[in-house]
Each structure stands twice: as C-alpha cells, then as structure tokens.
Protein backbone atom coordinates (compact mmCIF):
# COMPACT_ATOMS: atom_id res chain seq x y z
CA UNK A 1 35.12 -26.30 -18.45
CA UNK A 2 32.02 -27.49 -20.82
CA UNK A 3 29.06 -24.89 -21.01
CA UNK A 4 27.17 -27.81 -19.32
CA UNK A 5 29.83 -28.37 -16.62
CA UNK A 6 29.53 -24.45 -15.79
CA UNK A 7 25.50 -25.15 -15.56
CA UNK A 8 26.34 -27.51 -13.09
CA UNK A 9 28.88 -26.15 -11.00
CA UNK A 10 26.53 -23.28 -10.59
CA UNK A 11 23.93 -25.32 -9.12
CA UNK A 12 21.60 -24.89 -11.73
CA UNK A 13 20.82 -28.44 -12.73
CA UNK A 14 18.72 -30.22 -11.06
CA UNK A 15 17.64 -33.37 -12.98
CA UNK A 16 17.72 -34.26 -16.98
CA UNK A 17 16.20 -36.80 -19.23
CA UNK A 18 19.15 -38.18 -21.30
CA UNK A 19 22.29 -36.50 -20.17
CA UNK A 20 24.82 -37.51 -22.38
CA UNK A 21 22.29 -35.74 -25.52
CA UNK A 22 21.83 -32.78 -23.67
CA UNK A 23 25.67 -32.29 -23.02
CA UNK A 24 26.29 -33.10 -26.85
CA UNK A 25 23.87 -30.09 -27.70
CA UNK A 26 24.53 -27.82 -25.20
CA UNK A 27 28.48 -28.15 -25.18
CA UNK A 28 28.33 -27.92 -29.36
CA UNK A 29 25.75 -24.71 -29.81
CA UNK A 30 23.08 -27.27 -31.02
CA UNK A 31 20.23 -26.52 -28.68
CA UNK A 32 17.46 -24.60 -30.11
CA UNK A 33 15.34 -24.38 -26.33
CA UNK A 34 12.58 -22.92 -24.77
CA UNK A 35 11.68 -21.87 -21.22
CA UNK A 36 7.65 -20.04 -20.79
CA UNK A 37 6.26 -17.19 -19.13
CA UNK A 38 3.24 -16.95 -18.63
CA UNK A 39 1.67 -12.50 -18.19
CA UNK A 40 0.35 -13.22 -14.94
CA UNK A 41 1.51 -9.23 -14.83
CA UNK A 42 3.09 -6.31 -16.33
CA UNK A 43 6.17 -7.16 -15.37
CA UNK A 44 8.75 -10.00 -15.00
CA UNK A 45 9.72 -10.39 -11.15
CA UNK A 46 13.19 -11.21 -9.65
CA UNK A 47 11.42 -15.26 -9.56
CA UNK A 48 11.91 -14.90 -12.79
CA UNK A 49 15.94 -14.07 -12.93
CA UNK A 50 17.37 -17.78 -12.78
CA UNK A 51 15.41 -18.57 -16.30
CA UNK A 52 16.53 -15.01 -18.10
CA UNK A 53 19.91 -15.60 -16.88
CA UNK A 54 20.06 -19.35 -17.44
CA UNK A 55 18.72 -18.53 -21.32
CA UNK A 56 21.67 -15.45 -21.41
CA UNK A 57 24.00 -18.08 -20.55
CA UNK A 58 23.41 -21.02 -22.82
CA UNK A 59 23.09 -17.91 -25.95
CA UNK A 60 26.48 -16.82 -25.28
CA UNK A 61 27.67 -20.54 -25.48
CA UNK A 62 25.96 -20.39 -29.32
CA UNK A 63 22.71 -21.82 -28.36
CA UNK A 64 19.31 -20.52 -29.53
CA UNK A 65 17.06 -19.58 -27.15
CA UNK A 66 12.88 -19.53 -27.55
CA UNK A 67 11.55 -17.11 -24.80
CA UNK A 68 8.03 -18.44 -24.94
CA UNK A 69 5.50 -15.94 -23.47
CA UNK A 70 2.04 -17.91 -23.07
CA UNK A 71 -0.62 -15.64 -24.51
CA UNK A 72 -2.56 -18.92 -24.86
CA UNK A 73 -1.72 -20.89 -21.57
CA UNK A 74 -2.81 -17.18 -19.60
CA UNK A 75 -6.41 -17.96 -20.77
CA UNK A 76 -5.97 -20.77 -17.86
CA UNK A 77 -3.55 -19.89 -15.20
CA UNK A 78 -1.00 -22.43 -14.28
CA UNK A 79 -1.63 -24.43 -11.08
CA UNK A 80 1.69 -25.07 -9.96
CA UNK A 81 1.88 -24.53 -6.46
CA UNK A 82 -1.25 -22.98 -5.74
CA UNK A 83 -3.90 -23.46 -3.52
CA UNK A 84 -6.46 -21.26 -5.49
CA UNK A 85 -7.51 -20.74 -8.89
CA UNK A 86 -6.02 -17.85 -10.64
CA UNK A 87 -7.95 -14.54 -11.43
CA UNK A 88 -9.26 -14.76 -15.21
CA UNK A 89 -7.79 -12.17 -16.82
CA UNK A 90 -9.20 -10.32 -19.99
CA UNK A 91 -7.37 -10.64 -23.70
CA UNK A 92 -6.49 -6.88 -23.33
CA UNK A 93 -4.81 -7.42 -20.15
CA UNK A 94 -3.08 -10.25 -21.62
CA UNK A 95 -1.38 -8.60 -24.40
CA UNK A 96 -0.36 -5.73 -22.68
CA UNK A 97 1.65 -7.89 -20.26
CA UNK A 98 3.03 -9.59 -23.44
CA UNK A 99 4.22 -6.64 -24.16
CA UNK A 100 5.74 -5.47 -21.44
CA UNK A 101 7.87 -8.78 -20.95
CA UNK A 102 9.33 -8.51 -24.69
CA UNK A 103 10.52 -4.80 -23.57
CA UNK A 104 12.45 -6.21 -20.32
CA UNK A 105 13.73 -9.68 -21.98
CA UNK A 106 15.58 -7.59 -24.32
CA UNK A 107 18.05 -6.59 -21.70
CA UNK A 108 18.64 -9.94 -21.15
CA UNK A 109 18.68 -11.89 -24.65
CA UNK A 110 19.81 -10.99 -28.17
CA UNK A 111 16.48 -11.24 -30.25
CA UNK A 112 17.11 -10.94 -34.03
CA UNK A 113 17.08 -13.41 -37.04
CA UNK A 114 19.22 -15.99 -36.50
CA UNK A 115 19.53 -15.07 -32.89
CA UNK A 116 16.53 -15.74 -30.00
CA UNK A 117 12.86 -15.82 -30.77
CA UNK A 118 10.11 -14.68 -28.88
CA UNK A 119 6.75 -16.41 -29.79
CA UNK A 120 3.20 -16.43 -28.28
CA UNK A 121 1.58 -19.98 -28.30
CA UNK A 122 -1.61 -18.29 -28.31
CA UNK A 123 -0.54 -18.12 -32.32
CA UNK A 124 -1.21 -21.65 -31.85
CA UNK A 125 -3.38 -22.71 -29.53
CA UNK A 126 -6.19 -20.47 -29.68
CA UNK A 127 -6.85 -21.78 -33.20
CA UNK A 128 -7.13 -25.12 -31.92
CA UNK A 129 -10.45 -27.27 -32.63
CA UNK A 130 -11.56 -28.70 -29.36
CA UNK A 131 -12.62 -32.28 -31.01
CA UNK A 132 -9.26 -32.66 -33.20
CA UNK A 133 -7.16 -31.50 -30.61
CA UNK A 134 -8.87 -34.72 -28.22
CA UNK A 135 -8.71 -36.74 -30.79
CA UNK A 136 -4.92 -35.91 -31.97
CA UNK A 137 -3.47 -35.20 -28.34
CA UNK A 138 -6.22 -36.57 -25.38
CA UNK A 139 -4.77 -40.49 -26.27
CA UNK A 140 -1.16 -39.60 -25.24
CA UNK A 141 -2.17 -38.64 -21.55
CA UNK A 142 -2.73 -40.99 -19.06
CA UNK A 143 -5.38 -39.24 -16.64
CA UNK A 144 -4.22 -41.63 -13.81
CA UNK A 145 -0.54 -40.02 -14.38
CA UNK A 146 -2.09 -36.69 -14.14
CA UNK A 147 -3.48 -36.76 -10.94
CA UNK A 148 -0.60 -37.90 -9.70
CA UNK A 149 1.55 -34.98 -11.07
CA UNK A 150 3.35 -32.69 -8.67
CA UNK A 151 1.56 -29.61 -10.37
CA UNK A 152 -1.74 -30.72 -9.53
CA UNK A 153 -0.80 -31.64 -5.75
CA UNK A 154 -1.86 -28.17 -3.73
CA UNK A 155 -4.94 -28.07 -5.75
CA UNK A 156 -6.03 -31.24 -5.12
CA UNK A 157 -7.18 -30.42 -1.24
CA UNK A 158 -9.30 -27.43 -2.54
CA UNK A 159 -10.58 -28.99 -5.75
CA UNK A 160 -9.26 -28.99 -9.44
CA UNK A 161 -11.15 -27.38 -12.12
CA UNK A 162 -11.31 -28.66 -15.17
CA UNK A 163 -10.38 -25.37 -16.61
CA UNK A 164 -6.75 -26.10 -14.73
CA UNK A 165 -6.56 -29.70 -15.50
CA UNK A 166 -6.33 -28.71 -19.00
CA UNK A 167 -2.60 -26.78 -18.60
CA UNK A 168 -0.80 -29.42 -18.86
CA UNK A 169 -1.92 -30.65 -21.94
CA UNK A 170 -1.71 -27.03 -23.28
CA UNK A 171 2.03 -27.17 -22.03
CA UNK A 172 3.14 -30.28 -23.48
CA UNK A 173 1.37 -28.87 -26.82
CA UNK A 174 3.37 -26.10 -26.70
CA UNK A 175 6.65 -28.33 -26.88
CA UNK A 176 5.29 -30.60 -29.73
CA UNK A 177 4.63 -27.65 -31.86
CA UNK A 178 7.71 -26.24 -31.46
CA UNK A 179 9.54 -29.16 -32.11
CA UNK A 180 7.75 -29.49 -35.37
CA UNK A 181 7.69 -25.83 -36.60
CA UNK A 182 11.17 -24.10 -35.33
CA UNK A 183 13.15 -27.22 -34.49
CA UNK A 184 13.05 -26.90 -30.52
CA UNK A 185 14.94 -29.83 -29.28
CA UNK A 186 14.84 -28.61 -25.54
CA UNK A 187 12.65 -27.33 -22.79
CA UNK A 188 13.97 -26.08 -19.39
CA UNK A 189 12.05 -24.95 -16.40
CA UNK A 190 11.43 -24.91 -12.43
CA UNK A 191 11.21 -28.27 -10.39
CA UNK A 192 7.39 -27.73 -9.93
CA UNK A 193 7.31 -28.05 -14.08
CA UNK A 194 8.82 -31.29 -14.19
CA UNK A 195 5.50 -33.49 -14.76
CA UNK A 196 4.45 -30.52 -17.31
CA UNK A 197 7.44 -31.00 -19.32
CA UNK A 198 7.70 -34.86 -19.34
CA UNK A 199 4.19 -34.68 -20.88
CA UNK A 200 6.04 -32.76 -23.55
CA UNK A 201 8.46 -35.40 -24.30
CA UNK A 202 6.52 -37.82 -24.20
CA UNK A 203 3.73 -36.43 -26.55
CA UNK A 204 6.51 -35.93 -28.90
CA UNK A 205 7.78 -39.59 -29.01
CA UNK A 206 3.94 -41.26 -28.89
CA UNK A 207 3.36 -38.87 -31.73
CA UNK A 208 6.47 -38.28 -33.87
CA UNK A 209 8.21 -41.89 -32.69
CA UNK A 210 11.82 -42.81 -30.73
CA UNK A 211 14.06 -41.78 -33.70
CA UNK A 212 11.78 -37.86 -32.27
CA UNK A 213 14.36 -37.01 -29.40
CA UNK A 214 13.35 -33.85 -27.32
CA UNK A 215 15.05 -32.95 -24.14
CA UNK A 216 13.74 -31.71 -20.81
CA UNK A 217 15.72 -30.00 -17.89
CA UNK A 218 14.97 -28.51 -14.64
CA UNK A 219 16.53 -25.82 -13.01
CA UNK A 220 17.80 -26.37 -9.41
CA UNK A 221 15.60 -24.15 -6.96
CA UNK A 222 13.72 -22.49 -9.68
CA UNK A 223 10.53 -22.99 -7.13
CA UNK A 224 12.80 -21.25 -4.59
CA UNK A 225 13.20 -18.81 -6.90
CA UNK A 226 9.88 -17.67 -7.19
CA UNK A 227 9.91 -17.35 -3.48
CA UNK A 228 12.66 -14.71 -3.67
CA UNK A 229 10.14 -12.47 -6.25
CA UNK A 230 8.14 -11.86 -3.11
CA UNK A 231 8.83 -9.91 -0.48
CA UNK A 232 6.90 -8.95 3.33
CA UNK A 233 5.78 -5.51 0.76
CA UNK A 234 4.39 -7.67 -2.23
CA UNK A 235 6.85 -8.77 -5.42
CA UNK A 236 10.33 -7.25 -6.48
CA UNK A 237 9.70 -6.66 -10.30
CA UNK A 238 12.17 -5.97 -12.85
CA UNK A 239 10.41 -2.94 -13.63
CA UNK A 240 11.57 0.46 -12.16
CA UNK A 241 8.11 1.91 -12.23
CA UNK A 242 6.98 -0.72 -9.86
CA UNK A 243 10.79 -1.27 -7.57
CA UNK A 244 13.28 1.19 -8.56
CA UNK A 245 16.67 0.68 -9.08
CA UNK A 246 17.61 1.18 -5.27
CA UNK A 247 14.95 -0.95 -4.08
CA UNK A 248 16.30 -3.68 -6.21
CA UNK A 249 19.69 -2.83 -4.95
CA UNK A 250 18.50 -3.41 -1.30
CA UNK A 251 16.33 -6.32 -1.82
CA UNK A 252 19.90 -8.36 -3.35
CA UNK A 253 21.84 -6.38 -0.44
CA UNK A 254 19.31 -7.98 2.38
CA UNK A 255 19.75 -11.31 1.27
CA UNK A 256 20.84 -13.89 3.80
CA UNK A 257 24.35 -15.23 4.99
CA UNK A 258 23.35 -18.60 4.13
CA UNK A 259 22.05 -17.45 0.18
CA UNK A 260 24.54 -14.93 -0.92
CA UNK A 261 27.38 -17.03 -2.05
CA UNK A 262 24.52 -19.46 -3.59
CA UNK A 263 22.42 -16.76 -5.55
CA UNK A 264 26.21 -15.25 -6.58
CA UNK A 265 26.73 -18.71 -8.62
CA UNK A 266 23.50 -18.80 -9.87
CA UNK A 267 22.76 -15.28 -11.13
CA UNK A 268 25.91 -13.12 -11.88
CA UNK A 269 28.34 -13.83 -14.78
CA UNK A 270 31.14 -13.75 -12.29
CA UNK A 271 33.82 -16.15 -13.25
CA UNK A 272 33.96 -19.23 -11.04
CA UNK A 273 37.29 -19.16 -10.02
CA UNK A 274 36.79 -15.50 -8.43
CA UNK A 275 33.39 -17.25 -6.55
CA UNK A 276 35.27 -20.46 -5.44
CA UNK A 277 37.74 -17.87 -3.55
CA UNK A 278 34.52 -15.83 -2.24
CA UNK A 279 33.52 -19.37 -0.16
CA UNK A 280 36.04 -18.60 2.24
CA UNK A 281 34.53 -15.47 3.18
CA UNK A 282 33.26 -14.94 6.61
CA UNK A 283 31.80 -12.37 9.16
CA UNK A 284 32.23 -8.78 7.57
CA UNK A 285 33.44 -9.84 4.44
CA UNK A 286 29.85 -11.78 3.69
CA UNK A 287 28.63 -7.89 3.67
CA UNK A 288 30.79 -7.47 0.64
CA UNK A 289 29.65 -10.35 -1.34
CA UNK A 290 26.26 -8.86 -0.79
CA UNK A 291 27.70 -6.33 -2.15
CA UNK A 292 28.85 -7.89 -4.89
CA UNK A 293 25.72 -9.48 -5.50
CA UNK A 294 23.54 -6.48 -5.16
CA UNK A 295 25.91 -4.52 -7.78
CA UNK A 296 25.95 -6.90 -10.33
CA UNK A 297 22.33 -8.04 -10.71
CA UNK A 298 21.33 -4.31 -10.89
CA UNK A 299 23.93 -3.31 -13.32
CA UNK A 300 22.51 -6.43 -15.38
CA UNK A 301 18.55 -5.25 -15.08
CA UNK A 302 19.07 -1.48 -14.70
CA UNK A 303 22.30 -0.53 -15.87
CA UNK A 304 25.92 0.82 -14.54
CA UNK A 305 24.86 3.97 -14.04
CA UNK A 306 21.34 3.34 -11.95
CA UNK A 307 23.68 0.66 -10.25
CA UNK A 308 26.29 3.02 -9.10
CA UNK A 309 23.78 5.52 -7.83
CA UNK A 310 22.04 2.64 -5.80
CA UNK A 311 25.62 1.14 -4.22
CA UNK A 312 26.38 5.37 -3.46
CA UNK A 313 22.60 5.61 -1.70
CA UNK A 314 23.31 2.06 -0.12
CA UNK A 315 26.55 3.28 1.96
CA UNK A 316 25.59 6.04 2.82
CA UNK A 317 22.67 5.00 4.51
CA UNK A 318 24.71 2.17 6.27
CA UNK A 319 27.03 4.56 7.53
CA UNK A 320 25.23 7.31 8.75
CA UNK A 321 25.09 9.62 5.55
CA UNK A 322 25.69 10.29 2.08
CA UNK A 323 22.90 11.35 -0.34
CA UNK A 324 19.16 10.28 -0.31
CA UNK A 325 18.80 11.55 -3.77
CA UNK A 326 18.24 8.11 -5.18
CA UNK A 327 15.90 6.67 -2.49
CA UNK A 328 12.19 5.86 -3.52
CA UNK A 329 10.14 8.74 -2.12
CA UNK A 330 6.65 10.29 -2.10
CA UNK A 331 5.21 13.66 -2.74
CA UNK A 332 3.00 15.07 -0.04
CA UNK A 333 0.77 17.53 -0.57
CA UNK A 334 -0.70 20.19 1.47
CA UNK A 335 -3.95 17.95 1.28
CA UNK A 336 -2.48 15.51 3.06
CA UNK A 337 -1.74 17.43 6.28
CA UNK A 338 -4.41 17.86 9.15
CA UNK A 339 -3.55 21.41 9.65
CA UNK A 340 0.21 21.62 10.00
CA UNK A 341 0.64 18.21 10.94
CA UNK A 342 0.34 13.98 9.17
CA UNK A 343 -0.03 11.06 11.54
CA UNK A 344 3.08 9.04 11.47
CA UNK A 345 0.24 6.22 10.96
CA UNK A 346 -1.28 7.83 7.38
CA UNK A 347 2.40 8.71 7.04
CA UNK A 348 3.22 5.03 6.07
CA UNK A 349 -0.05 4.37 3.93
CA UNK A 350 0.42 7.58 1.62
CA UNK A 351 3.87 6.45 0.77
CA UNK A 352 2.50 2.46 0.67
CA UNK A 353 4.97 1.34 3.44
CA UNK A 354 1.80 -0.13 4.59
CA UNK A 355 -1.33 -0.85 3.37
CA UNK A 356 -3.52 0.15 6.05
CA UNK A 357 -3.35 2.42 9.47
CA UNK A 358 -3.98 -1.04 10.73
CA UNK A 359 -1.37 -3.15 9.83
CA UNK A 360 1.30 0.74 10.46
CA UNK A 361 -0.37 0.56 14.22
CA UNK A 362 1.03 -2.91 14.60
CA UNK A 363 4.06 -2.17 13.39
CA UNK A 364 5.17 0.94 15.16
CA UNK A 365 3.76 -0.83 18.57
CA UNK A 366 6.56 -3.43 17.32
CA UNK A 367 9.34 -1.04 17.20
CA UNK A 368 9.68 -1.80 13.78
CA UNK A 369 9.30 2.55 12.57
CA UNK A 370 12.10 5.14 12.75
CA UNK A 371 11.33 8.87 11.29
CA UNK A 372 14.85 10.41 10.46
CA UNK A 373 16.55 8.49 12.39
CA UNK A 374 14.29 8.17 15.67
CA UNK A 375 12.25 5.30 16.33
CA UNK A 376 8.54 5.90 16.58
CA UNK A 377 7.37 4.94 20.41
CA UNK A 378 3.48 6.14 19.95
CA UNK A 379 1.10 5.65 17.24
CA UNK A 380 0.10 8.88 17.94
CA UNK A 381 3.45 10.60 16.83
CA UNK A 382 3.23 13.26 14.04
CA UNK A 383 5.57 15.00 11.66
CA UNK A 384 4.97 18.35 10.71
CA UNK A 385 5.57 20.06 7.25
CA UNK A 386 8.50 21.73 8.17
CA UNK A 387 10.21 18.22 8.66
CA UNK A 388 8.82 16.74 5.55
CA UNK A 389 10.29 20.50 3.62
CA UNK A 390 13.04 20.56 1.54
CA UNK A 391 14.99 17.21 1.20
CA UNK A 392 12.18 15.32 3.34
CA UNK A 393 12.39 12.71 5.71
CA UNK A 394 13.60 9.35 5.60
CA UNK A 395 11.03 6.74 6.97
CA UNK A 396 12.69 3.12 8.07
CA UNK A 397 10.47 -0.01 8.19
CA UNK A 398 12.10 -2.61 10.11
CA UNK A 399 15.79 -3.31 9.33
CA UNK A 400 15.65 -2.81 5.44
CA UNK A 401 12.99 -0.81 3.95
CA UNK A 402 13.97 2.81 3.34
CA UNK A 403 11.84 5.64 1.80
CA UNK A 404 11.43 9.22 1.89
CA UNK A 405 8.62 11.70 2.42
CA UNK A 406 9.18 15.45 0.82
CA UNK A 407 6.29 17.72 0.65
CA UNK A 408 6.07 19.65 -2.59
C-alpha cells in the first residue's frame, strides 16, 4: 500500500487539489509541507494530535515536514469557527508559547538539517510594509470570495473586524513565502482551513504563474478534532503540568463506542491489518480497543513508562483496587480545614474538580460525587483530616474523572 493509500484508508483525507501530483510527491518522498500552529497557549492540546501525527507519518515515508508555528499570524487570532474575537495577547506571551510547542513537537518529529524545520512566519511577516504588501498581495484576493469563505461564516452574525479579515491574507502569505524560500510544495490542514489555504495556492499561481504548482490538503475531521481537545473540565493538553499522564490515559480510555475504532486509524501507528480485524469487535471487547487506544497515544506523548503506570492506575480503579499512586492529586493543608473538618463542596474547588461551590452544589445534588467510594447525598457532607491522612481520598466526578485529596 502507497503512503497516500495508507492516508486514506485511515480516514485522513478529506479533499485535495490535484490528486494525481500529490500522490506523485507523497508516494516518492518529494513533499517538502507545512501544517501551522498558531500559540494560542503554552501548550499543544490533544486537537492538535491528527496534524503531529499526520506530519510523523508522511516523515517516516521520506517527506519533509515544515511545522510552522505562527508568531506572526498570533498578533491576529484566527477566526475559524468562532463567534468572538480572540484575546490580544502580548509579544512575551507569544514567544513563550513558541517555545513551549518546539519542546513538545520534538516528541513527535525529527528536527535536524536535512530533516523537519520549525520556522516562525513572524520572521517574515512582521517585517512586512503595509503599502507594498497591498500593492504586491491585496490584487490577488477577491473580497467578494472572502466573505463568502467558510472561516469567516460564525463571525459574520457578530461582526468581523478588520483586524480578523486580515488572516487570511497573512495565511496564504505564509504559503507563498515558503514556496519561494524553502521549496514548500504542500500545505495540509483542518476542513475549516480550506478557503485559507486555497488563497495560498492561488496567490502562488497569480503571482509565480501555472508552470508554480503548490498543493493543498485537508485532513478529514480535523475540526472534530479540535472538539476532542476540550473536555466538560476545560482542554486535554499535551503537557503533563497541565493533564498528567493518567489523565491523558483516561480521557483516550472514555472515548465513545462509536469513535474508538475511528480515532485508532487515525492516531496510532498500528498496522492496518491488526485494525481491520479490531472492526469486528463488539460489547466487552470495545473496552479493550479503548484500551488499546488509550496505551498507545500515551506511550507516543508521554512515554512507555508514564504509559504503563497510567494502564496499572486505570485497572485498578475499574476493578475495585490496585494503586492510586499515579492519580492526579492535591495537597491539603491544615489551612484548608474549618477546624477538623473541609466541606465536600470547597473539597472539589481546592483540587479544581470544579470551579466554584456553585457549579460542586449542582453537581453533588445530581449524584454526580462519590468520596472513597460513597456517593455524596448532601451538600453539606464533610471529610475530616483523618480521611484525607496518609494515602488520601479518592474523589469521583461523574463516571470518569478521578482525583485524590492527601493532606500533608
């Protein structure tokens, strides 16, 4: 099977411009490609796992990947599927979330000379002159075409800044540049970046001519896959400061019946063959593809060993027992005891189960709290420090969200 064939059999293609050029490339180690991220944060979420897996793939196939982190493009916040404007966020912040992506894409991609690049189009396009740049790129974009883009529809009901309007031409900048200066012949990115990345291609053949061919793919449910970086708790990031390893171990572990065979194809290196027999799997055995699943995307962000410990953690929670060594927990402190005793209520917002006594009240009247093992009836309920001593106690939110409280 082609590298192209395997892209496609995985469901990760969802429409091309020229498919017979992109197979030629892809299939032969030709493409030089690039797919962005923009430092909306510190850290790269699991929305973000299609594209670092997708770029993994192709470089083992002998194609060169350009992981394009946009320094520039975070000055304006893309509007893709948003029905706000985006916080402004300083230069400072900006480069430190730079940063912080190189340190995780590493994990992922082989960086080196002659192997991937990494590159910040803020090299570029903050030392762009406002006039030239309208006068060089402003003819090749029809605003008529613009309006009509998929990017722009969510913001259209609220109102589109001008500020906004502008990332698309940024965008397809960033393509012709590349093009021109490292050879990129390729862009791939989410369905919601389609009109973004034909404005690329075509800014390269208005400019550069026919004989200029530059290729654009989508991934299949890369907008879905942003979805999956958020959770009922906030995102699930790829750093294990901000989800640790067993967190990320449960989040994969929770996923659906309908999505586990699907996100197997799309985001472990699991041979197809082995996958094609795993579609015949039904009732309990589903539980061990999620398994499976869970396993292998944590081995590939946090390594064996952290994976291991979260898989041990995992079963023995399901069944009853087995260590809670690996669990995310929280430190109390004498301070945070009324006497010899915490509400079950500031319980949950000290170890950020919730974010308010609010928002815990509603829950526990829900049924939706259990305190080593019991489920919390009142919101008046209390734990003392002797339960919280030694080991701690495990809290349960709803059906999947584990955590223990240990008092120092």
């Amino acid at each position: 099977m082609t590298c192209y064939d395997e892209l496609v059999a995985r469901g990760l293609i969802a429409q091309v411009t020229d498919e017979e050029e992109i197979k030629e490339l892809i299939n032969h180690g030709k493409a030089v490609f690039y797919i962005g991220f923009d430092p909306t944060a510190d850290s790269l979420h699991v929305g973000h796992f299609m594209a670092l897996c997708l770029m993994k793939r192709l470089q083992m196939a002998g194609n060169r990947p350009i992981a394009l982190i946009g320094g520039g493009t975070g000055y304006i916040g893309d509007p893709s599927g948003r029905t706000d404007m985006r916080s402004m966020m300083t230069p400072e912040t900006i480069q430190h979330n730079c940063d912080c992506f190189k340190k995780q894409m590493e994990k992922f991609i082989d960086f080196g000379p002659g192997k991937a690049m990494m590159v910040n189009n803020a090299d570029w396009l903050l030392k762009l002159n406002y006039i030239e740049l309208l006068r060089d790129v402003g003819a090749c974009f029809s605003v008529n075409n613009m309006l009509r883009a998929k990017c722009y529809e969510q913001r259209m009901e609220k109102g589109l800044s001008f500020l906004e309007f502008n990332y698309m031409i940024m965008q397809s900048y960033d393509f012709y540049h590349m093009f021109q200066t490292m050879g990129c012949n390729m862009q791939f990115g989410g369905d919601d970046q389609w009109s973004n990345m034909l404005g690329g291609t075509e800014l390269i053949r208005r400019k550069l001519g026919k004989d200029a061919y530059a290729m654009t793919i989508t991934l299949l449910l890369n907008s879905e896959g942003k979805k999956m970086g958020k959770t009922a708790n906030g995102a699930v990031w790829l750093d294990p400061n901000k989800t640790s390893p067993f967190e990320f171990y449960q989040y994969w572990r929770n996923v659906g019946d309908a999505d586990v065979l699907k996100c197997i194809r799309m985001l472990t290196f699991l041979p197809l063959e082995q996958i094609d027999e795993m579609d015949k799997w039904e009732g309990a055995q589903l539980n061990e593809a999620k398994d499976i699943l869970a396993y292998e995307l944590t081995k590939l962000v946090h390594g064996e060993e952290e994976a291991e410990k979260a898989r041990e953690t995992s079963k023995g929670l399901f069944a009853g027992a087995g260590s809670t060594e690996n669990m995310p927990s929280t430190t109390l402190s004498e301070a945070d005891f009324d006497g010899d005793v915490i509400g079950v209520l500031d319980l949950m917002v000290k170890c950020g189960l919730c974010g308010s006594k609010g928002e815990a009240r509603r829950l526990v009247q829900q049924g939706g709290v259990s305190v080593a093992g019991n489920k919390i009836a009142s919101i008046d309920a209390t734990l003392s420090k002797q339960d919280c001593a030694g080991e701690g106690v495990v809290i349960k939110k709803g059906k999947k969200v584990y955590h223990k409280a240990v008092l120092a």
